[in-house]
PDB file of N, CA and C in Angstrom:
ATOM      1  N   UNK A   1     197.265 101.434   0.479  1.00  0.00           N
ATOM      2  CA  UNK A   1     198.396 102.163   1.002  1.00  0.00           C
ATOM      3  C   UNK A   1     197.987 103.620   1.197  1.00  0.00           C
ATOM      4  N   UNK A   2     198.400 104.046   1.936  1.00  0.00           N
ATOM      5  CA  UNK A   2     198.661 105.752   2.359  1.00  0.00           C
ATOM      6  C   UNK A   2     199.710 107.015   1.880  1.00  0.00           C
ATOM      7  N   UNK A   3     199.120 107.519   1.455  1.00  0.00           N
ATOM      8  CA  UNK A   3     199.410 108.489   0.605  1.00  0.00           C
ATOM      9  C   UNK A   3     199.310 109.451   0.827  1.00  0.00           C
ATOM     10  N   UNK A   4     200.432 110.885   1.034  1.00  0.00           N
ATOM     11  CA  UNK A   4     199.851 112.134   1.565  1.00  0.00           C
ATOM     12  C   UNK A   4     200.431 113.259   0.099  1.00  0.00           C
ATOM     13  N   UNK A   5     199.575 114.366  -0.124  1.00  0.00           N
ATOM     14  CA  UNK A   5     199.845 115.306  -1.183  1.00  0.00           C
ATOM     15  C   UNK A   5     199.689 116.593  -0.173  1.00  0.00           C
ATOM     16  N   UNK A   6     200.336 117.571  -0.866  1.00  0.00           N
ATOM     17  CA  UNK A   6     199.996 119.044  -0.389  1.00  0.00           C
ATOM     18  C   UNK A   6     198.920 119.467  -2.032  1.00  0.00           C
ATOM     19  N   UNK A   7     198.654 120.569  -1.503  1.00  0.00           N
ATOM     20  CA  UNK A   7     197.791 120.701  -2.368  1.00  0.00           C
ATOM     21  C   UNK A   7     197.663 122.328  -2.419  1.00  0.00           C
ATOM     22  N   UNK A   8     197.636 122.556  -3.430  1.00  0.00           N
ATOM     23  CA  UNK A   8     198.227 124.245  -3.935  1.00  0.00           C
ATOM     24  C   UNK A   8     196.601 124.960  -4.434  1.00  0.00           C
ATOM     25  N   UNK A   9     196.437 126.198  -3.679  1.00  0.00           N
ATOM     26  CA  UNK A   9     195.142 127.125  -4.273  1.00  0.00           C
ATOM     27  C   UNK A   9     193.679 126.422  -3.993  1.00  0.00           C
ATOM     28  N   UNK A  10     194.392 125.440  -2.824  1.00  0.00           N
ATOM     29  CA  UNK A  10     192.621 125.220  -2.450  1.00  0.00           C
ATOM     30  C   UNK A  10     191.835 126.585  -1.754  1.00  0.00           C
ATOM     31  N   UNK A  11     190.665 127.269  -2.278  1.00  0.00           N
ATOM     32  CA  UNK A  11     190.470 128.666  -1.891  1.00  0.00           C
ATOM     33  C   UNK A  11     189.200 128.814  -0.961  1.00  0.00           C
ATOM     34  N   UNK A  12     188.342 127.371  -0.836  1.00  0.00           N
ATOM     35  CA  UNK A  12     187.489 127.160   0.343  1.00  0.00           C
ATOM     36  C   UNK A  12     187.043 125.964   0.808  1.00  0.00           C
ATOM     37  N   UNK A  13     186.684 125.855   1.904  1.00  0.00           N
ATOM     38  CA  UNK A  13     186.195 125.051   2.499  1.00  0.00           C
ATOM     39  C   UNK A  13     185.037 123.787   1.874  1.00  0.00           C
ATOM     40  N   UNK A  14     184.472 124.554   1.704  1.00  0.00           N
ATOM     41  CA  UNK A  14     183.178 124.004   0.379  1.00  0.00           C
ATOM     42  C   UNK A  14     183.745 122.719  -0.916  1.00  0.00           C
ATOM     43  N   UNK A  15     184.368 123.963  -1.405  1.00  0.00           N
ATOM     44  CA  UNK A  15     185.325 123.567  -2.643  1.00  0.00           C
ATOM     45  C   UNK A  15     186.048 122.233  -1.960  1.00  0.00           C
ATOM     46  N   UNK A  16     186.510 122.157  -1.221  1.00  0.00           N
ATOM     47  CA  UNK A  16     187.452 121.089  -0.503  1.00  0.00           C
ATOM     48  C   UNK A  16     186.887 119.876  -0.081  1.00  0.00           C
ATOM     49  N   UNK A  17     185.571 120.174   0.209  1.00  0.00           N
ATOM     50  CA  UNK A  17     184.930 118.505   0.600  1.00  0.00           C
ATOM     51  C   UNK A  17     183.899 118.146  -0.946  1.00  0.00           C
ATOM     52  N   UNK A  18     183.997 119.226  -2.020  1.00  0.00           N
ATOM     53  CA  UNK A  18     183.575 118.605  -2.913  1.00  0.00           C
ATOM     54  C   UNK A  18     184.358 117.699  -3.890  1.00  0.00           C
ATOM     55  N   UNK A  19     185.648 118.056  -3.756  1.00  0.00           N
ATOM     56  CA  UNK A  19     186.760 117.543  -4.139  1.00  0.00           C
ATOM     57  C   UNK A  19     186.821 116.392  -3.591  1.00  0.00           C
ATOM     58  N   UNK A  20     187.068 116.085  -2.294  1.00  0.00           N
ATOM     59  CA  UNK A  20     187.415 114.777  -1.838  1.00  0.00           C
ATOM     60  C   UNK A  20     186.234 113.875  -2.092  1.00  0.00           C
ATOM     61  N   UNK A  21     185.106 113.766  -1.822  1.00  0.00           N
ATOM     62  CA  UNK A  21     183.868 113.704  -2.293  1.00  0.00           C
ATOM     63  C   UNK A  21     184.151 113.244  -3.787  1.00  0.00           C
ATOM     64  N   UNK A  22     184.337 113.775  -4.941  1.00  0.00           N
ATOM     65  CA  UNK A  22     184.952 113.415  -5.975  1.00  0.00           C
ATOM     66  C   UNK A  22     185.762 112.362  -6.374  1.00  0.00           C
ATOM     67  N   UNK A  23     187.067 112.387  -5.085  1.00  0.00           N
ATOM     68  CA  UNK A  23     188.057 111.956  -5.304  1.00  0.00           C
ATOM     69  C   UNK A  23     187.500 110.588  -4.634  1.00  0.00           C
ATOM     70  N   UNK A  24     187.101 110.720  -3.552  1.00  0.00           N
ATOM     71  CA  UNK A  24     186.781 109.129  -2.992  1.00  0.00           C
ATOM     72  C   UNK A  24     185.310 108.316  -4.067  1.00  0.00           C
ATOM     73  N   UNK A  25     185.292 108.844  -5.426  1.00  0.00           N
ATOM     74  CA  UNK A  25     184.707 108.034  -6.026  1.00  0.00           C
ATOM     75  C   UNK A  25     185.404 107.219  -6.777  1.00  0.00           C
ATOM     76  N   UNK A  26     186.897 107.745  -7.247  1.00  0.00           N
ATOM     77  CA  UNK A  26     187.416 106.838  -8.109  1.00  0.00           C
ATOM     78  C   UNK A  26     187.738 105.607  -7.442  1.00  0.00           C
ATOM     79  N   UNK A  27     187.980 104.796  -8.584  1.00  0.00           N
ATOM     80  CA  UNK A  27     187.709 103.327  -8.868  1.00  0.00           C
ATOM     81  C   UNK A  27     189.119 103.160  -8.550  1.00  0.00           C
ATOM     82  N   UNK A  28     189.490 102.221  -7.262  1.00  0.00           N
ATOM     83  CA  UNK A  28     191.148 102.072  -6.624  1.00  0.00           C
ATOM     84  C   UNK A  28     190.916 103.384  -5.233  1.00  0.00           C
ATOM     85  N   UNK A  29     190.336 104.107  -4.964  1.00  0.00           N
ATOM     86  CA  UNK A  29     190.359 104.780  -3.709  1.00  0.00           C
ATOM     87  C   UNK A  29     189.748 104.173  -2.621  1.00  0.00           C
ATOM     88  N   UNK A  30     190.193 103.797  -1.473  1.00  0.00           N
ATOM     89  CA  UNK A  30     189.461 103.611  -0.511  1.00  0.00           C
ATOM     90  C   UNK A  30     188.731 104.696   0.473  1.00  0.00           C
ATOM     91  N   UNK A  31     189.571 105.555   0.539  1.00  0.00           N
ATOM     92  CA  UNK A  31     189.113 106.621   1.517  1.00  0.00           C
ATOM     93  C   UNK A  31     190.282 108.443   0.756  1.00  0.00           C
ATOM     94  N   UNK A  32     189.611 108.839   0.799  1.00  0.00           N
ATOM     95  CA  UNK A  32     190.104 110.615   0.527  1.00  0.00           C
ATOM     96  C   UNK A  32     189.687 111.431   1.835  1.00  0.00           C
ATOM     97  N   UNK A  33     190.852 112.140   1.605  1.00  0.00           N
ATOM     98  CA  UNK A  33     190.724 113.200   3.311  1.00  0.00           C
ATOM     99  C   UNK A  33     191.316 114.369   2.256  1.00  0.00           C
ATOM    100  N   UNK A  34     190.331 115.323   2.297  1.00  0.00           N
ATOM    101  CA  UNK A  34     191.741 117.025   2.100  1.00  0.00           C
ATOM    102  C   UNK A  34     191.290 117.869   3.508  1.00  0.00           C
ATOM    103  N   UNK A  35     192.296 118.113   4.093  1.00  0.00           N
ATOM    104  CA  UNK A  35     192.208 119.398   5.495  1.00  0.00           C
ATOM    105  C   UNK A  35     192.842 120.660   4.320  1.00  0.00           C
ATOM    106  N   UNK A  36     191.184 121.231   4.635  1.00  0.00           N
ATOM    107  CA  UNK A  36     191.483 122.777   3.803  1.00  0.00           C
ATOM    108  C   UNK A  36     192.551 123.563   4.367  1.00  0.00           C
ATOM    109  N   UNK A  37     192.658 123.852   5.701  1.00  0.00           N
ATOM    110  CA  UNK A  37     193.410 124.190   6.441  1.00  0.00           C
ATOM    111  C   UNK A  37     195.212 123.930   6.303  1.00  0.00           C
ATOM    112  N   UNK A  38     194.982 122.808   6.153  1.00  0.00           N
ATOM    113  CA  UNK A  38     196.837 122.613   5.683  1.00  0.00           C
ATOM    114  C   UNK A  38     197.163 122.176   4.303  1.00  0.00           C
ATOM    115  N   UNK A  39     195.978 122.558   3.415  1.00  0.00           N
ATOM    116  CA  UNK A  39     196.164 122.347   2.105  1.00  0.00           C
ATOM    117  C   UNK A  39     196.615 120.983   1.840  1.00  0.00           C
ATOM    118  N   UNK A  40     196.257 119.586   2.375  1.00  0.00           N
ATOM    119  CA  UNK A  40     196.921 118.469   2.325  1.00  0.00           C
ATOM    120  C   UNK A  40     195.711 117.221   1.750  1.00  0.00           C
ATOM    121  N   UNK A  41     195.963 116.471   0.900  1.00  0.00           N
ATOM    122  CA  UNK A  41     195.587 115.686   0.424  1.00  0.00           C
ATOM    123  C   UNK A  41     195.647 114.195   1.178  1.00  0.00           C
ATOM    124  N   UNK A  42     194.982 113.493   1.580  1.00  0.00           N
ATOM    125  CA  UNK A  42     195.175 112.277   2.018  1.00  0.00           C
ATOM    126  C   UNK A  42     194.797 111.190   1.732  1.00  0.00           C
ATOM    127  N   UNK A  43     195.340 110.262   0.927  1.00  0.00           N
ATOM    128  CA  UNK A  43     194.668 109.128  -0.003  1.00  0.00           C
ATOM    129  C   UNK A  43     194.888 108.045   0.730  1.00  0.00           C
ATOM    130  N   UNK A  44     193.949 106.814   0.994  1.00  0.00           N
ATOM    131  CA  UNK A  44     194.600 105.499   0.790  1.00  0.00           C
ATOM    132  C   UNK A  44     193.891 105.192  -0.213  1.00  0.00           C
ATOM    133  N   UNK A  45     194.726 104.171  -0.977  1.00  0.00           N
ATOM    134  CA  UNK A  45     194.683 103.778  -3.063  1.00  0.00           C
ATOM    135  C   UNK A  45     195.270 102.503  -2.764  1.00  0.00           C
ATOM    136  N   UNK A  46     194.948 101.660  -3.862  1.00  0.00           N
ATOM    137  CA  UNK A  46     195.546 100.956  -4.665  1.00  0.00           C
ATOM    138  C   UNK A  46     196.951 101.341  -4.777  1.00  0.00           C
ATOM    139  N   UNK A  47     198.262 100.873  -4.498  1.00  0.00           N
ATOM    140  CA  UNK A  47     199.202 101.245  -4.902  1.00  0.00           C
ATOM    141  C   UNK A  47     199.874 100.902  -6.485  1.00  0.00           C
ATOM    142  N   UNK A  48     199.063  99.743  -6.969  1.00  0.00           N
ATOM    143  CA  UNK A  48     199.079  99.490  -8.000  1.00  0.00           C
ATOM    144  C   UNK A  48     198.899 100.407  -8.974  1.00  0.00           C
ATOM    145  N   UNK A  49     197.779 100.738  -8.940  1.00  0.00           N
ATOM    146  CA  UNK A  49     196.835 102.226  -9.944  1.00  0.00           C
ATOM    147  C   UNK A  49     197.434 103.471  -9.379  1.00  0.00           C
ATOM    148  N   UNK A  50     198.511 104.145  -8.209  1.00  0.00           N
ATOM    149  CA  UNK A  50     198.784 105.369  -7.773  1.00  0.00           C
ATOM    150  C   UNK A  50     198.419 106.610  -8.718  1.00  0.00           C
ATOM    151  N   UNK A  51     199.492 105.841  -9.941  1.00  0.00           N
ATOM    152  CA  UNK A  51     199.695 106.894 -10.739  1.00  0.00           C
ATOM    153  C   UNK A  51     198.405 107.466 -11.811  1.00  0.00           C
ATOM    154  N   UNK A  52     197.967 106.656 -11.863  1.00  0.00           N
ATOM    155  CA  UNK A  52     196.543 106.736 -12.948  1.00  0.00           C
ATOM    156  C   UNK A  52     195.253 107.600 -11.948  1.00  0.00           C
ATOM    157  N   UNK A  53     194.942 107.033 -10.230  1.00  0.00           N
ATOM    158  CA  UNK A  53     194.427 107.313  -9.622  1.00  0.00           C
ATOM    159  C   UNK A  53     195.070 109.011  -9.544  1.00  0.00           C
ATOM    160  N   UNK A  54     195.714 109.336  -9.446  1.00  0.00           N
ATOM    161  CA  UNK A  54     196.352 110.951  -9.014  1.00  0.00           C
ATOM    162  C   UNK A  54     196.151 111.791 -10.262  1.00  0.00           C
ATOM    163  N   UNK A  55     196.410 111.015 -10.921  1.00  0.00           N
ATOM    164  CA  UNK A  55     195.544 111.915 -12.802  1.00  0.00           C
ATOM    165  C   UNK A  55     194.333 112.052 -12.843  1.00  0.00           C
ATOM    166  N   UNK A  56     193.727 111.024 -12.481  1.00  0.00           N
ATOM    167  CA  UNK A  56     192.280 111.062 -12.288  1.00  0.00           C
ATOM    168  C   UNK A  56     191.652 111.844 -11.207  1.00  0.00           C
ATOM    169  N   UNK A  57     192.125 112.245 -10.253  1.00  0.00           N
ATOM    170  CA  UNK A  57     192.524 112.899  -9.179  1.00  0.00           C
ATOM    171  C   UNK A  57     192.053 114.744  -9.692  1.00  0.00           C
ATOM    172  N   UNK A  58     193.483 114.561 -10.279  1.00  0.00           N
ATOM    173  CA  UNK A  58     194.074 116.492 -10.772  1.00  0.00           C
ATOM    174  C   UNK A  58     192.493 116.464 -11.538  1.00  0.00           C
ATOM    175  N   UNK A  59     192.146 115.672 -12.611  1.00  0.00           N
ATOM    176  CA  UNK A  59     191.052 116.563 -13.107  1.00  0.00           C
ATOM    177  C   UNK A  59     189.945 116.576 -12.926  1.00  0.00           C
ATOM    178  N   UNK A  60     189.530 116.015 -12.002  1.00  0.00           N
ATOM    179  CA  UNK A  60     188.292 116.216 -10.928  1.00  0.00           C
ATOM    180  C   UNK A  60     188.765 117.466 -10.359  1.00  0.00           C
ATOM    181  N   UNK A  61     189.437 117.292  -9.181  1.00  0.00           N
ATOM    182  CA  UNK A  61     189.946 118.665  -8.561  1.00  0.00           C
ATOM    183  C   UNK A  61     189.827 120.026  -9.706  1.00  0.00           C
ATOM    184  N   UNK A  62     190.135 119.673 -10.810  1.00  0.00           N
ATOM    185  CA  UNK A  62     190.522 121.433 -11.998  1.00  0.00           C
ATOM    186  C   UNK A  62     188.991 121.681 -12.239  1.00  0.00           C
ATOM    187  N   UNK A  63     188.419 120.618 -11.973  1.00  0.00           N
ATOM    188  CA  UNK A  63     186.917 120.990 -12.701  1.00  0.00           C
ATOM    189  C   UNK A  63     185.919 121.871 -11.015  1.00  0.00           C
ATOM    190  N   UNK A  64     186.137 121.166 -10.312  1.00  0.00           N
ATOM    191  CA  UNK A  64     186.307 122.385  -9.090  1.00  0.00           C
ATOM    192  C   UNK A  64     186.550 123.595  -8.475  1.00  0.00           C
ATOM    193  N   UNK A  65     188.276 123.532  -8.661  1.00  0.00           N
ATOM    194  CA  UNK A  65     188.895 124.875  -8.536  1.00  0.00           C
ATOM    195  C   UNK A  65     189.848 124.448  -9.811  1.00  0.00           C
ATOM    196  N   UNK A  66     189.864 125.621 -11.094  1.00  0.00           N
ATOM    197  CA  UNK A  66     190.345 125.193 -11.826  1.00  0.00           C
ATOM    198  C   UNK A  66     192.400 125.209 -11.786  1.00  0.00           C
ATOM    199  N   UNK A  67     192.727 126.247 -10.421  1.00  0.00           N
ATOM    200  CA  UNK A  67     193.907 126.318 -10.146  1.00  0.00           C
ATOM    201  C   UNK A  67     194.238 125.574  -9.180  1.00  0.00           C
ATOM    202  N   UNK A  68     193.666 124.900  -8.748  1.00  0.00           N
ATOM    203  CA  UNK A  68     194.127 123.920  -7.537  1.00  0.00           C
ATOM    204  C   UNK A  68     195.046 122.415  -8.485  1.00  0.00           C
ATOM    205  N   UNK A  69     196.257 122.196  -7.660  1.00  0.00           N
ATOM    206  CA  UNK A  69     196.967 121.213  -8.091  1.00  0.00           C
ATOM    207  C   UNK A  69     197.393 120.421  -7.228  1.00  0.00           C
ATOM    208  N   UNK A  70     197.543 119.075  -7.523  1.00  0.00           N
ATOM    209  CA  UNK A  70     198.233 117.857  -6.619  1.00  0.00           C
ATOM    210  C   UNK A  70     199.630 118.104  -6.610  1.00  0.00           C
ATOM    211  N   UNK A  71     201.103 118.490  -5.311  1.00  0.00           N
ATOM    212  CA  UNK A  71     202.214 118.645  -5.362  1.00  0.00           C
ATOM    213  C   UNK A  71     202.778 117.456  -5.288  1.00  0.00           C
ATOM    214  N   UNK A  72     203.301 116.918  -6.558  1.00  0.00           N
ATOM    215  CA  UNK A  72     204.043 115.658  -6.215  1.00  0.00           C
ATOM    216  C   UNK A  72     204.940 115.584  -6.236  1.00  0.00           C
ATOM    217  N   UNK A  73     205.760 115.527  -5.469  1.00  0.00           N
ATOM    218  CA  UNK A  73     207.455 115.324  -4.838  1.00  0.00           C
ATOM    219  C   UNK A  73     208.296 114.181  -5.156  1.00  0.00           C
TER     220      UNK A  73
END
């Protein structure tokens, strides 16, 4: 399933594909997209695992930029 986040204090470009890069390793991700540009997160996951996958998520991302956060609505 497809999944979209905003994403708060991403501060470069760099930083942003190391993150997704990151993020498309966990176990339940099929594909990770972040556009530095609109600060937006783009997952397709497991909808099963969402919630575990997006935790696993935030602290990859903190170990990156340690102020960058997943906005979940």
């Amino acid at each position: 399933m497809k999944y979209k986040y905003e994403l708060s204090e991403v501060d470069c470009a760099n930083c942003a594909a190391k993150m997704e890069e990151a993020i498309a390793k966990i176990d339940g991700v099929e594909e990770a997209t972040i556009n530095f540009m609109a600060q937006k997160l783009i997952l397709v996951a497991d909808e099963n695992r969402i919630d575990e996958i997006l935790q696993e998520a935030q602290k990859r991302i903190s170990k990156i930029e340690k102020d960058c956060e997943i906005i979940i609505k």
